[in-house]
PDB file of N, CA and C in Angstrom:
ATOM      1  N   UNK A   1     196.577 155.285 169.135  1.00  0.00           N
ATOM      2  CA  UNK A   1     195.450 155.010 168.251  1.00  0.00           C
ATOM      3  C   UNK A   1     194.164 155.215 169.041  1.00  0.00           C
ATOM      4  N   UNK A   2     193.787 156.480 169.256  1.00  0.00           N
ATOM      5  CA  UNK A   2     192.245 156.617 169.543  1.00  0.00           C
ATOM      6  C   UNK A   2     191.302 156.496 169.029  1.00  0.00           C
ATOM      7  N   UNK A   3     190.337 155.901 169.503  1.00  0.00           N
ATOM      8  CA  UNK A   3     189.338 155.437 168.663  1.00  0.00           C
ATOM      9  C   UNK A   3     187.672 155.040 169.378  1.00  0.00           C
ATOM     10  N   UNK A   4     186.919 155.394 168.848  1.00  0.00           N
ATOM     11  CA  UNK A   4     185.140 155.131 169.600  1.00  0.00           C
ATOM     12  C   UNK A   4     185.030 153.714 169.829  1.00  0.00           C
ATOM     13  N   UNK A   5     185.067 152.958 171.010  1.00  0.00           N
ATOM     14  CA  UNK A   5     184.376 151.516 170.957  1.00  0.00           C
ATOM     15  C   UNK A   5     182.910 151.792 170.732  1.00  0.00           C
ATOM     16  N   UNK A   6     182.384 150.901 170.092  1.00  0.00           N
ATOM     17  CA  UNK A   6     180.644 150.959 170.312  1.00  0.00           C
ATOM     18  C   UNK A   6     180.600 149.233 170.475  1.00  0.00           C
ATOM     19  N   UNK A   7     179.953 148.993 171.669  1.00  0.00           N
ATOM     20  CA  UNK A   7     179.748 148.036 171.944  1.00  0.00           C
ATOM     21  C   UNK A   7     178.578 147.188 171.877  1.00  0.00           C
ATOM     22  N   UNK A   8     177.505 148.019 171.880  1.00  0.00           N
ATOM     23  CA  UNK A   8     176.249 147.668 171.715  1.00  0.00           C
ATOM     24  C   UNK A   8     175.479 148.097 170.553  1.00  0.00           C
ATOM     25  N   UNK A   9     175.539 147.943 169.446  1.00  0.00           N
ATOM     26  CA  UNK A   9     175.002 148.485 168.124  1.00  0.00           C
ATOM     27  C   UNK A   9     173.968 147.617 167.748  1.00  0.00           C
ATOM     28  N   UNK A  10     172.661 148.872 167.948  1.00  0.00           N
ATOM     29  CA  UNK A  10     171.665 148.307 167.352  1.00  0.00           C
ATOM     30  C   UNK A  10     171.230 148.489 165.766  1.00  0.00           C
ATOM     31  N   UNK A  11     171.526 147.682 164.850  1.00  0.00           N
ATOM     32  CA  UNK A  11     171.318 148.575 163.903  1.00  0.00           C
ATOM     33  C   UNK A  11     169.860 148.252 163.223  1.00  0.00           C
ATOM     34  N   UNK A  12     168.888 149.465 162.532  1.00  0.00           N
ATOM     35  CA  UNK A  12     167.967 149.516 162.036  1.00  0.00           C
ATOM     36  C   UNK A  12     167.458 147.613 161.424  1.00  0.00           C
ATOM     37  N   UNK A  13     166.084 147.507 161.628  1.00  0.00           N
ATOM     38  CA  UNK A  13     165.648 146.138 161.487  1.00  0.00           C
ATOM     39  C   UNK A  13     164.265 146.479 159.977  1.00  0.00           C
ATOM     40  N   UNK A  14     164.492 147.003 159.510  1.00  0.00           N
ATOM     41  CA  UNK A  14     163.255 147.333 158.620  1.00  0.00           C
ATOM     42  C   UNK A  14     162.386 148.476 158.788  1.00  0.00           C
ATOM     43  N   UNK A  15     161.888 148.692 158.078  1.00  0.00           N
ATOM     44  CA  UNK A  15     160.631 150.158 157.966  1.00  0.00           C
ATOM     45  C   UNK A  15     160.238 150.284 159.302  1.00  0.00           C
ATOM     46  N   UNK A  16     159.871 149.098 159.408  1.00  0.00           N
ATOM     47  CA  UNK A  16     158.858 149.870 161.053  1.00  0.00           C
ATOM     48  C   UNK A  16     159.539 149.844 162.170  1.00  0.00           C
ATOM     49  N   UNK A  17     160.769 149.519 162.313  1.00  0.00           N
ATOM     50  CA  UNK A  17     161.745 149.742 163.227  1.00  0.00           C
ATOM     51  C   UNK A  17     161.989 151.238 163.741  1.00  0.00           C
ATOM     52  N   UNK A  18     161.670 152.050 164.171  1.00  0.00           N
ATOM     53  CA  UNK A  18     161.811 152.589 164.711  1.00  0.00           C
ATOM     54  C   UNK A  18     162.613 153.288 165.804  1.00  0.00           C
ATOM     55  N   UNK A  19     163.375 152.297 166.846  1.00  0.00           N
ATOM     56  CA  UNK A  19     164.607 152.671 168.216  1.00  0.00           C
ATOM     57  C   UNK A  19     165.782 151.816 167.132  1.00  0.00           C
ATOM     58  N   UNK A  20     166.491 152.564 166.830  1.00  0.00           N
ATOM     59  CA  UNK A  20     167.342 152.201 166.598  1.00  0.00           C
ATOM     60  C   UNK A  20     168.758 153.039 166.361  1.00  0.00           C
ATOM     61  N   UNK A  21     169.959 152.312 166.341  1.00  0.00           N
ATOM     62  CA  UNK A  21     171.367 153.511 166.346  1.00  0.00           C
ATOM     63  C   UNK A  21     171.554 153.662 165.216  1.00  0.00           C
ATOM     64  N   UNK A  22     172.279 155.207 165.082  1.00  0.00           N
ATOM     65  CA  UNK A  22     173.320 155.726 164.243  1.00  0.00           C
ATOM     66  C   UNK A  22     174.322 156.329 164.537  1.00  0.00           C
ATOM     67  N   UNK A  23     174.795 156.738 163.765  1.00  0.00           N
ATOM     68  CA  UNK A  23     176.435 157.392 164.273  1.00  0.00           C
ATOM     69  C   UNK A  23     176.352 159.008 163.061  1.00  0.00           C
ATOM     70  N   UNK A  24     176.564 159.915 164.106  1.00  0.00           N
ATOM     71  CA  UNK A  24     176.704 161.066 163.288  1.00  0.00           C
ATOM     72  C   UNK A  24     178.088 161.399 162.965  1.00  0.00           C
ATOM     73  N   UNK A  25     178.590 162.119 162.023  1.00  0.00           N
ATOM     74  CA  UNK A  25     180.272 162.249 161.712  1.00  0.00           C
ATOM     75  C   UNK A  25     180.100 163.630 161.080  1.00  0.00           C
ATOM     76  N   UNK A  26     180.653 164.270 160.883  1.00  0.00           N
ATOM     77  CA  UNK A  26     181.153 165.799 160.707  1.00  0.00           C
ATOM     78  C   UNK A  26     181.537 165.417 159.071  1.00  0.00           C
ATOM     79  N   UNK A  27     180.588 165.644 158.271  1.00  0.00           N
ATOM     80  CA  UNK A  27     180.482 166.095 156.602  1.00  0.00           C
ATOM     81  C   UNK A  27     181.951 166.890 156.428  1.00  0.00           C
ATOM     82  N   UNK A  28     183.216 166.930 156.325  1.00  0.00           N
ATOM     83  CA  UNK A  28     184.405 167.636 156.383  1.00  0.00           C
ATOM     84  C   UNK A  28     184.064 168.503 155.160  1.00  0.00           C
ATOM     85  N   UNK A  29     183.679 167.306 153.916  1.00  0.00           N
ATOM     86  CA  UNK A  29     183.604 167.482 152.429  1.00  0.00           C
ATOM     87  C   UNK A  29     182.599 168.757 151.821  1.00  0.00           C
ATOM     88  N   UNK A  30     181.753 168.848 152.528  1.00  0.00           N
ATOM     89  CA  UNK A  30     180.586 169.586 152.683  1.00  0.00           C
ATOM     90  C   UNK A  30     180.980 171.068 153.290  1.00  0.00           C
ATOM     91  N   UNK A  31     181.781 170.616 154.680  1.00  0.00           N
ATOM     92  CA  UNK A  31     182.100 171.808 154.750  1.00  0.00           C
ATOM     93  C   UNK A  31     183.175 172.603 154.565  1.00  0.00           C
ATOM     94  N   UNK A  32     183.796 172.326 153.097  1.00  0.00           N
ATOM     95  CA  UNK A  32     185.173 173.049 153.086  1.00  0.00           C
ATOM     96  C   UNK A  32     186.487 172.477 153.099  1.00  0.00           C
ATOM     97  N   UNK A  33     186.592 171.523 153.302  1.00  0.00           N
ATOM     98  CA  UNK A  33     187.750 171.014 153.836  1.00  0.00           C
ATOM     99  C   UNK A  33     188.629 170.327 152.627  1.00  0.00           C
ATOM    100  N   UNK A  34     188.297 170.545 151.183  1.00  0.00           N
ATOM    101  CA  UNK A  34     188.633 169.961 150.146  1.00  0.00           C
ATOM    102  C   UNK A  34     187.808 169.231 149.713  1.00  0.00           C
ATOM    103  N   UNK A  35     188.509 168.077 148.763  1.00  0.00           N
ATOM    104  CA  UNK A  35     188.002 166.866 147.901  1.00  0.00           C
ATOM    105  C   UNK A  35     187.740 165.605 148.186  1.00  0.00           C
ATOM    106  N   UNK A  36     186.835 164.363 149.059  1.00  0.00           N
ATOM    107  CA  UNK A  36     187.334 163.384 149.737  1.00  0.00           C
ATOM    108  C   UNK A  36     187.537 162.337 148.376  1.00  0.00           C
ATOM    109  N   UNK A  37     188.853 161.422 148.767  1.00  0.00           N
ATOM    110  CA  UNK A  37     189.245 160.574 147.608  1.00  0.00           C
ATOM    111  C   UNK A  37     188.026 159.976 146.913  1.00  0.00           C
ATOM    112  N   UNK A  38     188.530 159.702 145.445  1.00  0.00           N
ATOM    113  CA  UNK A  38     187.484 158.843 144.798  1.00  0.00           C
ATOM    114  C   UNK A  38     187.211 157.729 145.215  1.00  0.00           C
ATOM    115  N   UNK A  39     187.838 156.816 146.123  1.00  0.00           N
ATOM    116  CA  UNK A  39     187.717 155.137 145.974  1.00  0.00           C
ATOM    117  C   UNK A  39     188.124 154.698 147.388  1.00  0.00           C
ATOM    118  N   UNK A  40     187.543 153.654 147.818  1.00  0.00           N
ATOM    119  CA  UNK A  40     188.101 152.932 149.038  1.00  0.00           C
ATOM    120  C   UNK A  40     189.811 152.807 149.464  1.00  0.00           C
ATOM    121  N   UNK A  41     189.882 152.528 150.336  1.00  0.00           N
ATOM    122  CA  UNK A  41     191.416 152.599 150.928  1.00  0.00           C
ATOM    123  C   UNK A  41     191.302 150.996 150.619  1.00  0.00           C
ATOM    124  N   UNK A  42     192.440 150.226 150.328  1.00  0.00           N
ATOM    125  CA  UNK A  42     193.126 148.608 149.819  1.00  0.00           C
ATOM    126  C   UNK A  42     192.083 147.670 150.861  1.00  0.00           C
ATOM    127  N   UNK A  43     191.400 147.107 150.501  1.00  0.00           N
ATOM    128  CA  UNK A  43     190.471 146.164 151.467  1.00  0.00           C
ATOM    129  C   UNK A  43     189.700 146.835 151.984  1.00  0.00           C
ATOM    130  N   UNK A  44     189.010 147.619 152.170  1.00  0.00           N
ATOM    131  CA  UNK A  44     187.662 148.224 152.885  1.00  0.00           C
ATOM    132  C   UNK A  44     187.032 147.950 151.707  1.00  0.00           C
ATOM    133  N   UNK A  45     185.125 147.726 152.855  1.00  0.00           N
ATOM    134  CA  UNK A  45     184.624 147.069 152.376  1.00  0.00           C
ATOM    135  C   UNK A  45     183.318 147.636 151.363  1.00  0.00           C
ATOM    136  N   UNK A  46     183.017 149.009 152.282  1.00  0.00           N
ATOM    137  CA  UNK A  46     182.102 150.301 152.087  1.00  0.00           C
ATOM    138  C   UNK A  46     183.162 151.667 152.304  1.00  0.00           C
ATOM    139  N   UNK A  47     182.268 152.336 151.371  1.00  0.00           N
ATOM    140  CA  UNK A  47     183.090 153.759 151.207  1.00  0.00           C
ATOM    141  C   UNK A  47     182.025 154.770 150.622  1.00  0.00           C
ATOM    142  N   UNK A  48     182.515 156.155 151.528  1.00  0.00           N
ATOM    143  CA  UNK A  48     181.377 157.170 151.518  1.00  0.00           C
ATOM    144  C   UNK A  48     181.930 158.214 151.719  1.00  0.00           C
ATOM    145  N   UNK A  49     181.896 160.246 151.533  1.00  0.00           N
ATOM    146  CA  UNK A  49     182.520 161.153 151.735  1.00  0.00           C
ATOM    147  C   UNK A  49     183.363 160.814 152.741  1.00  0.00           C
ATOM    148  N   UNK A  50     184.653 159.844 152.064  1.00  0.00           N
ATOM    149  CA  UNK A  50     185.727 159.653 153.060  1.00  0.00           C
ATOM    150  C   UNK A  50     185.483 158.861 154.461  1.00  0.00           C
ATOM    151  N   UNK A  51     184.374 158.267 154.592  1.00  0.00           N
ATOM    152  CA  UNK A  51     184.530 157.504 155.680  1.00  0.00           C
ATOM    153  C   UNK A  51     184.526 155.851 154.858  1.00  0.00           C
ATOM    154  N   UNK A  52     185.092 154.855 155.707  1.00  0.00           N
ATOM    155  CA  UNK A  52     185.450 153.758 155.008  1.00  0.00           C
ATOM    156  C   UNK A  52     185.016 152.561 156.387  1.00  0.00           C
ATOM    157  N   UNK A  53     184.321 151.629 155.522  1.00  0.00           N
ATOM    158  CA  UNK A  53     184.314 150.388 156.476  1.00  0.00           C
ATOM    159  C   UNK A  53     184.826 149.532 156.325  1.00  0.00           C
ATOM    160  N   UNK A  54     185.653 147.945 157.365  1.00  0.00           N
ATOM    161  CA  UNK A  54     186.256 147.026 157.157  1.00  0.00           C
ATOM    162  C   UNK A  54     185.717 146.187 157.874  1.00  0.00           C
ATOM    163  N   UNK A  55     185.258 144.977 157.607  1.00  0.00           N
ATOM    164  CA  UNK A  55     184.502 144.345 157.997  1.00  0.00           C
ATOM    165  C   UNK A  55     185.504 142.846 158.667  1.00  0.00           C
ATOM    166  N   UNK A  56     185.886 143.487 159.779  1.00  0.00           N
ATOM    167  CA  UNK A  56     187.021 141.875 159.999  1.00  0.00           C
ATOM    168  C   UNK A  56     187.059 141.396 161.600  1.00  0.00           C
ATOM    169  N   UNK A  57     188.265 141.341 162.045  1.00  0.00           N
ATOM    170  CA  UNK A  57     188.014 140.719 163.292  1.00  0.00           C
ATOM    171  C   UNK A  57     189.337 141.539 164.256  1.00  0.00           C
ATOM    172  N   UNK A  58     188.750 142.300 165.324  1.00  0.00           N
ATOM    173  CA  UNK A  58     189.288 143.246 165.774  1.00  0.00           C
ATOM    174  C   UNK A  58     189.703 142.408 167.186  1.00  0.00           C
ATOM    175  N   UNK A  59     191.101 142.456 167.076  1.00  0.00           N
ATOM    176  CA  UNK A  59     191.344 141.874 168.304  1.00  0.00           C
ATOM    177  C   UNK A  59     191.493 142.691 169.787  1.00  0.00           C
ATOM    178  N   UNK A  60     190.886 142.039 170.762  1.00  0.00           N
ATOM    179  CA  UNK A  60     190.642 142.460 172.231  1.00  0.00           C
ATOM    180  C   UNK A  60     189.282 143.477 172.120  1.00  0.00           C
ATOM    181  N   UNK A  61     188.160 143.706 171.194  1.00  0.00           N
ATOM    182  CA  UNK A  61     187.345 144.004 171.044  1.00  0.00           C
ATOM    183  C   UNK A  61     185.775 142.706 170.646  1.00  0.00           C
ATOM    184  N   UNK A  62     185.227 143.035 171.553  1.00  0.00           N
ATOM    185  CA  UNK A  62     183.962 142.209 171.537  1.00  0.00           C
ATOM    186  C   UNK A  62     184.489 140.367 171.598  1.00  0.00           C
ATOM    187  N   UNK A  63     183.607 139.581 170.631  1.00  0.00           N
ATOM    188  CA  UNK A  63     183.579 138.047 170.831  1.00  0.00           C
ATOM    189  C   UNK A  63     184.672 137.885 169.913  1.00  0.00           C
ATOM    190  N   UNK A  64     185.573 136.695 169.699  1.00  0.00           N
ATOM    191  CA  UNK A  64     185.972 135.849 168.856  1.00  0.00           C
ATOM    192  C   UNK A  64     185.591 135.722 167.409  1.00  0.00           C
ATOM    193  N   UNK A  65     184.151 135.616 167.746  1.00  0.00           N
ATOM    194  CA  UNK A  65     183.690 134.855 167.262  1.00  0.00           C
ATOM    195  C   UNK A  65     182.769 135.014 166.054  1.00  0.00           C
ATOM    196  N   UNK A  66     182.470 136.945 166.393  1.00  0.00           N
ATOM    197  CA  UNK A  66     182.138 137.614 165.274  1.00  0.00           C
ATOM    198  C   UNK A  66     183.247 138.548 164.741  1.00  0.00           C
ATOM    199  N   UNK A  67     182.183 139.029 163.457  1.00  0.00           N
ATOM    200  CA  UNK A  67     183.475 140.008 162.471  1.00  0.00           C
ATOM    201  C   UNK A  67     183.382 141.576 163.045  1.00  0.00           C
ATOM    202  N   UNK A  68     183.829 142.135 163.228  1.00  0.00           N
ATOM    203  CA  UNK A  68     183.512 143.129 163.911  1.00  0.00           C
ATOM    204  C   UNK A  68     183.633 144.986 162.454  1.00  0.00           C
ATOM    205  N   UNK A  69     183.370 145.852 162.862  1.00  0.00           N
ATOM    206  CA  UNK A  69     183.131 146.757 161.457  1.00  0.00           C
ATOM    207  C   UNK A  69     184.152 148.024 162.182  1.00  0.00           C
ATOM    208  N   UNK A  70     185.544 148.131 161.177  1.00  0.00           N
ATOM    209  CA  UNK A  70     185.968 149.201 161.872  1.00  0.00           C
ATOM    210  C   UNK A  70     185.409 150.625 161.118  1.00  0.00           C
ATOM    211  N   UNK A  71     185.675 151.458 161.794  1.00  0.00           N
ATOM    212  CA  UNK A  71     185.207 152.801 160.642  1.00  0.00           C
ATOM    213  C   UNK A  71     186.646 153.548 160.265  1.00  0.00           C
ATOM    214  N   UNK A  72     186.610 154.093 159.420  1.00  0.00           N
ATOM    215  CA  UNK A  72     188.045 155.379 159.020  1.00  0.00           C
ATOM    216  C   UNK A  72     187.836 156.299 158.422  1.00  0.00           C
ATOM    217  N   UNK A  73     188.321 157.506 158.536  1.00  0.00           N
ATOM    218  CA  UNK A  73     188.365 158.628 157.997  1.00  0.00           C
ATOM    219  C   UNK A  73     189.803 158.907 156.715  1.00  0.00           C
ATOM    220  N   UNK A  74     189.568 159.068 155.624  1.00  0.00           N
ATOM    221  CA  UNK A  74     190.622 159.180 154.813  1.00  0.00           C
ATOM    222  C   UNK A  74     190.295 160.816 154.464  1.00  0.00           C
ATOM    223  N   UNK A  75     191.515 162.108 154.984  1.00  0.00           N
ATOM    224  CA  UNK A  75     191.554 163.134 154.551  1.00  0.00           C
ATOM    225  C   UNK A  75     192.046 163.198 152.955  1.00  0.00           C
ATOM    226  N   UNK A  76     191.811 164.651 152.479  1.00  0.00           N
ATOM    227  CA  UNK A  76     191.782 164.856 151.463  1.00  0.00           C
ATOM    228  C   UNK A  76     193.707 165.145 151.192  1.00  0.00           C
ATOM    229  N   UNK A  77     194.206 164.366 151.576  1.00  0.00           N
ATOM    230  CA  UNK A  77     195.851 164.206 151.278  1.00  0.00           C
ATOM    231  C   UNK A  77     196.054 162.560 151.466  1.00  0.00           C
ATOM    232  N   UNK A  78     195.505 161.937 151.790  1.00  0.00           N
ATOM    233  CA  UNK A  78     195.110 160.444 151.427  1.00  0.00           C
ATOM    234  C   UNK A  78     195.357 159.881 152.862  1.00  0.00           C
ATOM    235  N   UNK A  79     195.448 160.662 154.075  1.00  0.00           N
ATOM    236  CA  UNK A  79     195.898 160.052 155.322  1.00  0.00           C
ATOM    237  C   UNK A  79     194.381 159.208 156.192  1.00  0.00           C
ATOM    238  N   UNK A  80     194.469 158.224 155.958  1.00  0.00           N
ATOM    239  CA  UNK A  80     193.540 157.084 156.755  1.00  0.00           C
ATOM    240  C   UNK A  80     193.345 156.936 158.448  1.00  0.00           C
ATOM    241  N   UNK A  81     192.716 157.143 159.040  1.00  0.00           N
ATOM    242  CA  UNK A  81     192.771 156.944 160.497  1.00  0.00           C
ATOM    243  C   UNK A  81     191.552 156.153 160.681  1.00  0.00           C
ATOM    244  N   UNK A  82     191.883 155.381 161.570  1.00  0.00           N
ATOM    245  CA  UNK A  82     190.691 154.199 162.329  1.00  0.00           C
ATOM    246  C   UNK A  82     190.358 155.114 163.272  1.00  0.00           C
ATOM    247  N   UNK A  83     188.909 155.450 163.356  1.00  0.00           N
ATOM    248  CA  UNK A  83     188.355 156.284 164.048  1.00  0.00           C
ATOM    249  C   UNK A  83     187.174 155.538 165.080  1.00  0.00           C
ATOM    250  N   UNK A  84     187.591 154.624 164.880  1.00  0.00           N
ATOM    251  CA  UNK A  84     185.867 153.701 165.567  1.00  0.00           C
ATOM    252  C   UNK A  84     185.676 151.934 165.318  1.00  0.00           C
ATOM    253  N   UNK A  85     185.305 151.575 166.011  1.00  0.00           N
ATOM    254  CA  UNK A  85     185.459 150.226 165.796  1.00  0.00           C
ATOM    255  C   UNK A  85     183.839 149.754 166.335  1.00  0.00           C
ATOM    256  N   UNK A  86     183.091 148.849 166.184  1.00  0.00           N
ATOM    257  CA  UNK A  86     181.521 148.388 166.484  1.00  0.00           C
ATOM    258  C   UNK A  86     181.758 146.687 166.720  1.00  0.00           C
ATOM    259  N   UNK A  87     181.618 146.515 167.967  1.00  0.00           N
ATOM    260  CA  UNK A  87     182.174 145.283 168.007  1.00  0.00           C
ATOM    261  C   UNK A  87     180.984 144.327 167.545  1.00  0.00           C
ATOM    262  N   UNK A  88     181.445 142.952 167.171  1.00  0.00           N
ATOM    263  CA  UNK A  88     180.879 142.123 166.797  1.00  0.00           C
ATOM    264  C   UNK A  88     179.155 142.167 165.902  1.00  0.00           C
ATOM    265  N   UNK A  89     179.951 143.043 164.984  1.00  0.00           N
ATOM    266  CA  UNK A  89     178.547 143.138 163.783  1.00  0.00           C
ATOM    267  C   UNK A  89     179.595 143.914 162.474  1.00  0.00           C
ATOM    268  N   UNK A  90     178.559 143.289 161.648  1.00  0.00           N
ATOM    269  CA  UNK A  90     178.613 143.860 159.811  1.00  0.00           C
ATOM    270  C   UNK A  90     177.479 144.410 159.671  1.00  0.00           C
ATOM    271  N   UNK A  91     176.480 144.342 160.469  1.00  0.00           N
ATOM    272  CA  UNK A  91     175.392 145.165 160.084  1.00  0.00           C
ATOM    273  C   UNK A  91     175.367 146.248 159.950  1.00  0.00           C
ATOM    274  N   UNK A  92     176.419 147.339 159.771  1.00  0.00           N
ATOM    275  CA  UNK A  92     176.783 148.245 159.207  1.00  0.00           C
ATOM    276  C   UNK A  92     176.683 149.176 157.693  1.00  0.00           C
ATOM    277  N   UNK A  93     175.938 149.786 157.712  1.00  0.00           N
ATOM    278  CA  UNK A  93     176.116 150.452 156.505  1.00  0.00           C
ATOM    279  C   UNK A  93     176.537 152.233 156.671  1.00  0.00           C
ATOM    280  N   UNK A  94     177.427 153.166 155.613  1.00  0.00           N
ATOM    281  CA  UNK A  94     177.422 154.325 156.078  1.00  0.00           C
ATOM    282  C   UNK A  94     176.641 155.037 155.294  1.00  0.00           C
ATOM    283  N   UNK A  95     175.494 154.557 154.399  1.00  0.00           N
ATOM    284  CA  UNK A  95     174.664 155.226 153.705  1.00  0.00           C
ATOM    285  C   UNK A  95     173.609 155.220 154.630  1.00  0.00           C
ATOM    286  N   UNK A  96     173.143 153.959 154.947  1.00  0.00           N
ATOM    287  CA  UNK A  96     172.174 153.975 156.045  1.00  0.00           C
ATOM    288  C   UNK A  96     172.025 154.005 157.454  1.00  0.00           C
ATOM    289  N   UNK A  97     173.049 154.000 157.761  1.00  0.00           N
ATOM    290  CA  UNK A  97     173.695 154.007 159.262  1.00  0.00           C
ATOM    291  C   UNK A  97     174.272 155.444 160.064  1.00  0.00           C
ATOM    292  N   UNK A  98     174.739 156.100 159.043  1.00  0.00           N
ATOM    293  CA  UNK A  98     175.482 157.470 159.456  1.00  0.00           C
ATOM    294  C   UNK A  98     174.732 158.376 158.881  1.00  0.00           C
ATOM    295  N   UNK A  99     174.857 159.622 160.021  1.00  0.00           N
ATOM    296  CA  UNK A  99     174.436 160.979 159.588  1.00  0.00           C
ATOM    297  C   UNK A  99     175.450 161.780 159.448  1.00  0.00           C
ATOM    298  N   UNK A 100     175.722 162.694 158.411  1.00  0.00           N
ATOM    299  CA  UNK A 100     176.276 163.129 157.407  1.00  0.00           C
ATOM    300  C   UNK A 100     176.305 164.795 157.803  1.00  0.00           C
ATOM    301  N   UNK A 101     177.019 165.820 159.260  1.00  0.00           N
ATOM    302  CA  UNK A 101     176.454 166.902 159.542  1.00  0.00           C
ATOM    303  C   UNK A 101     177.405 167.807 159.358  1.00  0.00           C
TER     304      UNK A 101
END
């Protein structure tokens, strides 16, 4: 199971925020690669051209103590892979968070 730790995620704080992270991902859908499913995979929490978020608690990654946001890729034959994990935050969004290339 390979997968991106991001350990330090800053995510956007409002308009005038300015330094802040994103995560770019390869548009598959955009470029050819088929149809990405209509709907979230069973419990994810956000869903976008096939990338999917779960907002839970990833063990041996980051604190206890927060929820941590995994990411996944669901191809256009319905196969799901955990591609990334952001430890200890939900501040996650993939509308506003990810670039789309």
């Amino acid at each position: 199971d390979g997968y991106a730790k991001i350990m330090d995620w800053d995510p956007q704080h409002g308009a005038h925020d300015h330094e802040y992270d994103t995560i770019e991902v390869f548009d598959a859908y955009y470029h050819g690669a088929g149809h990405a499913p209509s709907h979230a995979p069973h419990g994810h929490d956000d869903y976008y051209k096939g990338y999917s978020l779960k907002f839970t608690h990833s063990q041996g990654i980051g604190s206890s103590h927060q929820k941590d946001t995994e990411i996944y890729f669901t191809n256009e034959h319905g196969k799901t892979d955990r591609i990334g994990i952001i430890a200890d935050s939900t501040h996650v969004s993939l509308r506003q968070d990810f670039r789309f290339v």
